[in-house]
ModelCIF file with pLDDT and N, C-alpha, C, O atoms, coordinates in Angstrom:
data_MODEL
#
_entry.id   MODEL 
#
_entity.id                         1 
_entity.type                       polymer 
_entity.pdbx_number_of_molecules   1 
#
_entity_poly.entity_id                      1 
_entity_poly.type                           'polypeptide(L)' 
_entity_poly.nstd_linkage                   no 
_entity_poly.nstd_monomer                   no 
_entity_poly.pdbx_seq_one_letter_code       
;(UNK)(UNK)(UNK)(UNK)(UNK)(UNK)(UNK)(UNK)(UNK)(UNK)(UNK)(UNK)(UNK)(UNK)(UNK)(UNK)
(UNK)(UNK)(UNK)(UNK)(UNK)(UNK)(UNK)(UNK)(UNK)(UNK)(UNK)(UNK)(UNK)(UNK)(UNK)(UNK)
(UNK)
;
_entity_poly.pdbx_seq_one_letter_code_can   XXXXXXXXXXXXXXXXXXXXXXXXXXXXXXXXX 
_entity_poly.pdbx_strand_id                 A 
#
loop_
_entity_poly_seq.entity_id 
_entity_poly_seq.num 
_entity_poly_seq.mon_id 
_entity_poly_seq.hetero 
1 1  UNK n 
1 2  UNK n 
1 3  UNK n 
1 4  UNK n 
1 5  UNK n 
1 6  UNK n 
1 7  UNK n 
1 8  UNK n 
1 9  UNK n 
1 10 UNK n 
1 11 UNK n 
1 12 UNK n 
1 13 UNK n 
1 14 UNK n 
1 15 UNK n 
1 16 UNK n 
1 17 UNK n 
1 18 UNK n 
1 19 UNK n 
1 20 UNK n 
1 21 UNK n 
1 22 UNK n 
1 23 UNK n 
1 24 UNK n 
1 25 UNK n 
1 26 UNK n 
1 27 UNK n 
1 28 UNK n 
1 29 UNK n 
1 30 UNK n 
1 31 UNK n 
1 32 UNK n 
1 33 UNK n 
#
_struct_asym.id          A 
_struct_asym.entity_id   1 
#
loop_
_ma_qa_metric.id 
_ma_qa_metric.mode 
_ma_qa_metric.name 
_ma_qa_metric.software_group_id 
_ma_qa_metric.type 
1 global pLDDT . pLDDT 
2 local  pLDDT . pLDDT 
#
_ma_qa_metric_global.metric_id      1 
_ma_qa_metric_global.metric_value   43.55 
_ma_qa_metric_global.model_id       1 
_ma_qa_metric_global.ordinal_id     1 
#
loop_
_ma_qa_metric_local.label_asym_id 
_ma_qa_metric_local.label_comp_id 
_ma_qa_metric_local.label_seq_id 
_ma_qa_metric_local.metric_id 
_ma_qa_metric_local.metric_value 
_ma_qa_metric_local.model_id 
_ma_qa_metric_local.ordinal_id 
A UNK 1  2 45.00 1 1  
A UNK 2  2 43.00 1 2  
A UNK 3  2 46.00 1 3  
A UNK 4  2 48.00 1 4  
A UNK 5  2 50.00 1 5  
A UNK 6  2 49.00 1 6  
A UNK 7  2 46.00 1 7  
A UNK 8  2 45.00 1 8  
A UNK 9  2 48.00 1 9  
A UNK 10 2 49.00 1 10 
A UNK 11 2 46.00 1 11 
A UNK 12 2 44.00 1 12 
A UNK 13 2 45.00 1 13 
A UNK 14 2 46.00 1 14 
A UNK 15 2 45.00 1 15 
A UNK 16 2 44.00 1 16 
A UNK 17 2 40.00 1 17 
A UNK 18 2 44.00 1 18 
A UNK 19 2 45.00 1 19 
A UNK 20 2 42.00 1 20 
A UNK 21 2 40.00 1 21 
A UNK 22 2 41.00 1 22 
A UNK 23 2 42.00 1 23 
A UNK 24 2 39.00 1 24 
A UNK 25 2 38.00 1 25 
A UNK 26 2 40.00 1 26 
A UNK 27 2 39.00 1 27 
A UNK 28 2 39.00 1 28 
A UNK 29 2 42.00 1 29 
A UNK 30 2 38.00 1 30 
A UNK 31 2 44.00 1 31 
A UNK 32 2 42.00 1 32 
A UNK 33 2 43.00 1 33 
#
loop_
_atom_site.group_PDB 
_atom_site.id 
_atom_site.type_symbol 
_atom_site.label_atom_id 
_atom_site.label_alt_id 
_atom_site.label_comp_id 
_atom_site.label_asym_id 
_atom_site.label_entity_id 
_atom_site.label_seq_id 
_atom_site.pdbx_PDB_ins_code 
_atom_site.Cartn_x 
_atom_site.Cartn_y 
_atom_site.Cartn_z 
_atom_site.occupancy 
_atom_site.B_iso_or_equiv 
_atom_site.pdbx_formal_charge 
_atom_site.auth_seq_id 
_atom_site.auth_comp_id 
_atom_site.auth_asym_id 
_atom_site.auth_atom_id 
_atom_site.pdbx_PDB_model_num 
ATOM 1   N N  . UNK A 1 1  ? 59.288 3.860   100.347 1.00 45.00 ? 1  UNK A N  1 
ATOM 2   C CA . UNK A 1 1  ? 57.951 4.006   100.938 1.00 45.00 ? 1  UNK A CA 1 
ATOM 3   C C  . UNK A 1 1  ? 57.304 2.640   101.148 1.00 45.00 ? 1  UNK A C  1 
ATOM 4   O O  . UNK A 1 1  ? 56.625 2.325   102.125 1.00 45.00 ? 1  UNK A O  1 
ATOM 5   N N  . UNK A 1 2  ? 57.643 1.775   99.966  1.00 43.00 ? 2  UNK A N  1 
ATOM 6   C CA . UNK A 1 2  ? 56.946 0.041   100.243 1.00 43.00 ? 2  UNK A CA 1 
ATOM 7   C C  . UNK A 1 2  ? 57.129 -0.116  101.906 1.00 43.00 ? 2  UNK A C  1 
ATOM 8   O O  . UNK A 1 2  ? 56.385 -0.070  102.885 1.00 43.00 ? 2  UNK A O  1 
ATOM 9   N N  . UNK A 1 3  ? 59.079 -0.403  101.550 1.00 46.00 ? 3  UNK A N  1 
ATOM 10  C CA . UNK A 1 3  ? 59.477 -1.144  102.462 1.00 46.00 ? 3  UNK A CA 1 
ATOM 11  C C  . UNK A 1 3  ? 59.412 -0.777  103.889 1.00 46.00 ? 3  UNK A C  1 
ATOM 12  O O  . UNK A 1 3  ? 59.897 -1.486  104.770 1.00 46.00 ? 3  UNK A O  1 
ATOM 13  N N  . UNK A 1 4  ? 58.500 0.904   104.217 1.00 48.00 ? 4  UNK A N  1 
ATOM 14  C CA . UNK A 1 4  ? 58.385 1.212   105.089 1.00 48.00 ? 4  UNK A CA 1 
ATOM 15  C C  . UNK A 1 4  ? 57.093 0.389   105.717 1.00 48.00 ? 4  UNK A C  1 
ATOM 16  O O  . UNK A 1 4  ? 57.043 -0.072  106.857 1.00 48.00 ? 4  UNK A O  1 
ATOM 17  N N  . UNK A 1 5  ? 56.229 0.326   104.875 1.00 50.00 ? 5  UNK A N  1 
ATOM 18  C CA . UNK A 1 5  ? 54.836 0.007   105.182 1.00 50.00 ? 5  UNK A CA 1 
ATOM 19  C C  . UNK A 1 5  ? 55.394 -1.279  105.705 1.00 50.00 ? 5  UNK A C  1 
ATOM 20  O O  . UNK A 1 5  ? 55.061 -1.676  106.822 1.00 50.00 ? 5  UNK A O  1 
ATOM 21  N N  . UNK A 1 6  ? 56.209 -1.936  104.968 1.00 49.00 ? 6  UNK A N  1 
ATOM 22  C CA . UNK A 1 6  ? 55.916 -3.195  105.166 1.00 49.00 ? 6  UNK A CA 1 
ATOM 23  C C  . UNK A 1 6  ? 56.666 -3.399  106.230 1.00 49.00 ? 6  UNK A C  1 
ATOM 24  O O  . UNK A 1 6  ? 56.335 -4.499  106.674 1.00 49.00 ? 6  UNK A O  1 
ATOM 25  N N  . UNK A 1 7  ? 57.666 -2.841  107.011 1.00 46.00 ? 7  UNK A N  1 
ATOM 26  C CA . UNK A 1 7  ? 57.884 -2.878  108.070 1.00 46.00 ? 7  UNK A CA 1 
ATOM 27  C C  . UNK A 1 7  ? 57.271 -2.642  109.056 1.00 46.00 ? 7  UNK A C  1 
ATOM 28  O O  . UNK A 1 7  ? 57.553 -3.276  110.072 1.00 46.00 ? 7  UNK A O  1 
ATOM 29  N N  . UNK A 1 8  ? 56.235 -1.660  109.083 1.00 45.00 ? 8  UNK A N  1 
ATOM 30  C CA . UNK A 1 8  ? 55.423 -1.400  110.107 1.00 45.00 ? 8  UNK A CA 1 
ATOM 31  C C  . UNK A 1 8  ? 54.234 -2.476  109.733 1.00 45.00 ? 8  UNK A C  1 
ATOM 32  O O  . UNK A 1 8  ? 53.617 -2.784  110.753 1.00 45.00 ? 8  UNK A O  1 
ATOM 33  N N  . UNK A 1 9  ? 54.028 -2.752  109.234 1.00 48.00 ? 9  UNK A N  1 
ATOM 34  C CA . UNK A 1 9  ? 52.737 -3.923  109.183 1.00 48.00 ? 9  UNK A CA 1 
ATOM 35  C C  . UNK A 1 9  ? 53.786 -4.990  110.103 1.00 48.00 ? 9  UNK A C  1 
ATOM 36  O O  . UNK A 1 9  ? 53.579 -5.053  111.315 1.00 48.00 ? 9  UNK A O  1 
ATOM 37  N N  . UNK A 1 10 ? 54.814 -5.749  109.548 1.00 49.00 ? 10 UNK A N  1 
ATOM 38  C CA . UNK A 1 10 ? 55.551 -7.154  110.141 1.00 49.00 ? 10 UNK A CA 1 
ATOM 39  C C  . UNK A 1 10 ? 55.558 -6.255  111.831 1.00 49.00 ? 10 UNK A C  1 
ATOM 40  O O  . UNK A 1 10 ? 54.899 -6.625  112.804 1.00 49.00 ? 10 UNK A O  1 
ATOM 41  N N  . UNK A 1 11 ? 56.417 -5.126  111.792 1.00 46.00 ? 11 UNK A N  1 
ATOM 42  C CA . UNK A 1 11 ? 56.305 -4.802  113.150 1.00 46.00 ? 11 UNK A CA 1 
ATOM 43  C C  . UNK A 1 11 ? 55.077 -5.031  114.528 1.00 46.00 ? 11 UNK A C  1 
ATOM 44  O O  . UNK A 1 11 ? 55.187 -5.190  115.744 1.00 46.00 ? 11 UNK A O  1 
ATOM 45  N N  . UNK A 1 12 ? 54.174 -4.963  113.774 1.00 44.00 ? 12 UNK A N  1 
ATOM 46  C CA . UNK A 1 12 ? 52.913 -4.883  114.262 1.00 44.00 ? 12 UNK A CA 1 
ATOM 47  C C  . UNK A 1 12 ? 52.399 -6.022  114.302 1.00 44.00 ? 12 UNK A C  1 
ATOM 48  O O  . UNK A 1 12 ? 51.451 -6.208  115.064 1.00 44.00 ? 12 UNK A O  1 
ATOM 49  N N  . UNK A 1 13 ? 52.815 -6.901  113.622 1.00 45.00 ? 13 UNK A N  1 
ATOM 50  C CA . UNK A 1 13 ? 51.710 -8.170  113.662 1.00 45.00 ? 13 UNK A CA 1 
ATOM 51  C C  . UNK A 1 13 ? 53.493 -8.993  114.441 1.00 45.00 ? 13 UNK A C  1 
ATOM 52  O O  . UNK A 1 13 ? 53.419 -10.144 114.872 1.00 45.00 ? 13 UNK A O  1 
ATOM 53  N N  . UNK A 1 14 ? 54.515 -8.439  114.486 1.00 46.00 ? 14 UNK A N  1 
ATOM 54  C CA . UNK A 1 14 ? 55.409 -8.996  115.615 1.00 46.00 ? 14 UNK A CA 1 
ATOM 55  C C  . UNK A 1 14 ? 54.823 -8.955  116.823 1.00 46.00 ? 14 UNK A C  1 
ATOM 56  O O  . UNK A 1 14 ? 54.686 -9.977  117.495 1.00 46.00 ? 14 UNK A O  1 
ATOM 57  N N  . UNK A 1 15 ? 54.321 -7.494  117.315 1.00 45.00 ? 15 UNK A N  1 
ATOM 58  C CA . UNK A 1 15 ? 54.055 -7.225  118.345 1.00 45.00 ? 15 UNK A CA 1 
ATOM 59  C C  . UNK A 1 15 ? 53.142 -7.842  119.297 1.00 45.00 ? 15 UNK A C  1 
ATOM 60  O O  . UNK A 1 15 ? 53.261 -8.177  120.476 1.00 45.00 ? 15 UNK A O  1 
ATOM 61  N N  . UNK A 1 16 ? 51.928 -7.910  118.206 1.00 44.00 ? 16 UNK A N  1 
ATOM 62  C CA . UNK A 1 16 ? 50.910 -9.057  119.051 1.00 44.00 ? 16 UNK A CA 1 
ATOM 63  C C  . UNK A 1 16 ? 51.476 -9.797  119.405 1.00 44.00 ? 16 UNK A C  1 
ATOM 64  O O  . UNK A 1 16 ? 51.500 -10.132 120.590 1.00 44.00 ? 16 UNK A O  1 
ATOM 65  N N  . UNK A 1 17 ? 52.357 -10.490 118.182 1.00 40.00 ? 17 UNK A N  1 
ATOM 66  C CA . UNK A 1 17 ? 52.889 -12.432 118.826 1.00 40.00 ? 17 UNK A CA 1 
ATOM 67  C C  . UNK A 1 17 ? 53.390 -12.222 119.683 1.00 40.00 ? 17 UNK A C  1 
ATOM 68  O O  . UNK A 1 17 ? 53.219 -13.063 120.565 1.00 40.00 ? 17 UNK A O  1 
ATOM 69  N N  . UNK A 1 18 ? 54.191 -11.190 119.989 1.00 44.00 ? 18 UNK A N  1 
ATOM 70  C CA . UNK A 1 18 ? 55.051 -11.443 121.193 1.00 44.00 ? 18 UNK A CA 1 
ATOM 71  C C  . UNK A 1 18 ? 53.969 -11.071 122.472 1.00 44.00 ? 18 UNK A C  1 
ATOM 72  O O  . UNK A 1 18 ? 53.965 -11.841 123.433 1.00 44.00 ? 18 UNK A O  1 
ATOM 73  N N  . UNK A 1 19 ? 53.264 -10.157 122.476 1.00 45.00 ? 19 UNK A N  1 
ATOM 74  C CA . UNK A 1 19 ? 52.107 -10.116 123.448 1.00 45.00 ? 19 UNK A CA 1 
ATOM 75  C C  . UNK A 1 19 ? 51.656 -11.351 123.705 1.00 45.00 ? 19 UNK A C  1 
ATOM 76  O O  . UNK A 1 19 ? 51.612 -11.782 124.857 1.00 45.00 ? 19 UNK A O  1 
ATOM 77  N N  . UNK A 1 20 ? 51.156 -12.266 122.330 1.00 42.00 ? 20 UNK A N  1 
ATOM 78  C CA . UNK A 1 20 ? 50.598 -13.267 122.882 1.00 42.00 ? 20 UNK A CA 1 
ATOM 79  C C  . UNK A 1 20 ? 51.684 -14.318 123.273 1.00 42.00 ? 20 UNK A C  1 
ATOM 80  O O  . UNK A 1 20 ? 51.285 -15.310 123.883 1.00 42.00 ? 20 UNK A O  1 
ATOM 81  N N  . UNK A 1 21 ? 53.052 -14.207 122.981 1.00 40.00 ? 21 UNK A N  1 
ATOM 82  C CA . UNK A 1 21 ? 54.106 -15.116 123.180 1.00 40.00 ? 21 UNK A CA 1 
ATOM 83  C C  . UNK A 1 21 ? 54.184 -15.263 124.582 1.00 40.00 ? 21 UNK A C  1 
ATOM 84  O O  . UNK A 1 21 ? 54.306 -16.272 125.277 1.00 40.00 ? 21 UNK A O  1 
ATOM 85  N N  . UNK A 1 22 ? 54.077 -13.898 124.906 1.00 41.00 ? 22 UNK A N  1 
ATOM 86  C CA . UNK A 1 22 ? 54.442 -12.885 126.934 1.00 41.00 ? 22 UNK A CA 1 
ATOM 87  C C  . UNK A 1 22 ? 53.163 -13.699 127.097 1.00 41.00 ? 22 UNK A C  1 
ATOM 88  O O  . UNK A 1 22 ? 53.229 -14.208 128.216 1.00 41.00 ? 22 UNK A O  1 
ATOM 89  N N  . UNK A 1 23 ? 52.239 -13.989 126.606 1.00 42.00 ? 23 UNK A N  1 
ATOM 90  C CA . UNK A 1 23 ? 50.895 -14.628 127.972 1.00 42.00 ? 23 UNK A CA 1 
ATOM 91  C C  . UNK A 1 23 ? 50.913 -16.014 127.739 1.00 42.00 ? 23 UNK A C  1 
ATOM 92  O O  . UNK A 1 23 ? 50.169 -16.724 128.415 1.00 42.00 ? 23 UNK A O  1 
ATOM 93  N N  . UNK A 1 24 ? 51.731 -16.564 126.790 1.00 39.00 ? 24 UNK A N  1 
ATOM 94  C CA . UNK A 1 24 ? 51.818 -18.185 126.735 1.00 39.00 ? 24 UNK A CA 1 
ATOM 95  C C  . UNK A 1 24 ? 52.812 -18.375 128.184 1.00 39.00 ? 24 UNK A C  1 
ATOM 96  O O  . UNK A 1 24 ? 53.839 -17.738 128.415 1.00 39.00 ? 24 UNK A O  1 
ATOM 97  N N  . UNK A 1 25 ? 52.276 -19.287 128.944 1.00 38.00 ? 25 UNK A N  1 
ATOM 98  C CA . UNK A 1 25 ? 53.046 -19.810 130.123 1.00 38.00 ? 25 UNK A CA 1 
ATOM 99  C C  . UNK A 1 25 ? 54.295 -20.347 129.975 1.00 38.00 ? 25 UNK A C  1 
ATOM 100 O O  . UNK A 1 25 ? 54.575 -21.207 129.139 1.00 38.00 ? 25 UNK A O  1 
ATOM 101 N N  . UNK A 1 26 ? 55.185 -19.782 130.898 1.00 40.00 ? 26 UNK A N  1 
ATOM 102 C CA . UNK A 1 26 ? 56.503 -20.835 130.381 1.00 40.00 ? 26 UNK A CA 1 
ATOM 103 C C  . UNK A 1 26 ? 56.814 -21.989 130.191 1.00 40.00 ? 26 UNK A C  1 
ATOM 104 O O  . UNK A 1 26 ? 57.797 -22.485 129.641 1.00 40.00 ? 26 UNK A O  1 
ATOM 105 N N  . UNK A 1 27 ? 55.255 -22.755 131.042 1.00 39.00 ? 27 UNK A N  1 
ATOM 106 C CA . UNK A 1 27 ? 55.533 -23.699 131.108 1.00 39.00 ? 27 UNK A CA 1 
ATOM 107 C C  . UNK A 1 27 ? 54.219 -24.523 130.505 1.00 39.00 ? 27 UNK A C  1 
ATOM 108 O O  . UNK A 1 27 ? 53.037 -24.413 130.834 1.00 39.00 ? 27 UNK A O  1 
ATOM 109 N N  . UNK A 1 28 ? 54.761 -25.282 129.628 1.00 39.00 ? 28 UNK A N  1 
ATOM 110 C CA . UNK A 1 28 ? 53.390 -25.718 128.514 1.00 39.00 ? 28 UNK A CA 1 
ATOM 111 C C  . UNK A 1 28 ? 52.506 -26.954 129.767 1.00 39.00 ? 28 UNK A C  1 
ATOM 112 O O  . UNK A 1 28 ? 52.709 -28.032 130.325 1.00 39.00 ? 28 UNK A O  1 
ATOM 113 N N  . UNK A 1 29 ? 51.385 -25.780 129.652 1.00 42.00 ? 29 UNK A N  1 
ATOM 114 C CA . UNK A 1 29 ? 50.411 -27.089 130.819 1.00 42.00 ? 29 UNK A CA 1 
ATOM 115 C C  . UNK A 1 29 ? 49.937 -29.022 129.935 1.00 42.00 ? 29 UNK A C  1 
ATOM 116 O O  . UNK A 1 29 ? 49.373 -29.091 128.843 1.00 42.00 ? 29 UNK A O  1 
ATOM 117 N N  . UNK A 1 30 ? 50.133 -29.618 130.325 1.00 38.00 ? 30 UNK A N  1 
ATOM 118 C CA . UNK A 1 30 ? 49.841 -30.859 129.859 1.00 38.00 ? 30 UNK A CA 1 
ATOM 119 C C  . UNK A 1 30 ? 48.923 -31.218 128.775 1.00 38.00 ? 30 UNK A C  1 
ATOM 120 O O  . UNK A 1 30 ? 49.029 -32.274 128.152 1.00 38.00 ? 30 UNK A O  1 
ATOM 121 N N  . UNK A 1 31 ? 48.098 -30.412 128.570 1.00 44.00 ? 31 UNK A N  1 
ATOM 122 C CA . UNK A 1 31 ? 47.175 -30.217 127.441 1.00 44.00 ? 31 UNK A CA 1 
ATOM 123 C C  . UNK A 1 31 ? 47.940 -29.774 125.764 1.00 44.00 ? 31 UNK A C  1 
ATOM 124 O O  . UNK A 1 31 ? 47.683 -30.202 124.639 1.00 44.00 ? 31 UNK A O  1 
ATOM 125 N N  . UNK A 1 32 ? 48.938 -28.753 126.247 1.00 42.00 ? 32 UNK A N  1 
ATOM 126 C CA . UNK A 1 32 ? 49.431 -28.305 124.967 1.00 42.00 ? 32 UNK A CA 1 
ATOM 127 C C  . UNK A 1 32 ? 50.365 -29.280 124.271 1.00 42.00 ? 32 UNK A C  1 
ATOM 128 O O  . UNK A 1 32 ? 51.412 -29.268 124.920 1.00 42.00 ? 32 UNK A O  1 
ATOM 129 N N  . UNK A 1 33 ? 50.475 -30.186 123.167 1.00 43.00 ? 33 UNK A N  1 
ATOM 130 C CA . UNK A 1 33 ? 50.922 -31.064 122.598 1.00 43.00 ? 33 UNK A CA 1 
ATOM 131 C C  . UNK A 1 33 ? 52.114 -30.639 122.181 1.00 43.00 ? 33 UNK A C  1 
ATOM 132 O O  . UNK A 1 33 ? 52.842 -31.385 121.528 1.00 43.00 ? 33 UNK A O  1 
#
């Protein structure tokens, strides 16, 4: 039962990143260091 939760929590907070990964540009504009 833990290791369920805790998969769906990491799942979920994967998901954003990759949402926000998908809206980072492929190409890092000159600003991003």
């Amino acid at each position: 039962k833990v290791k369920n939760e805790k998969y769906w929590s990491k799942l979920v907070i994967g998901a954003i990143c990759m949402m926000a990964v998908a809206t980072v540009p492929t190409r890092v504009n000159a600003e991003t260091l």
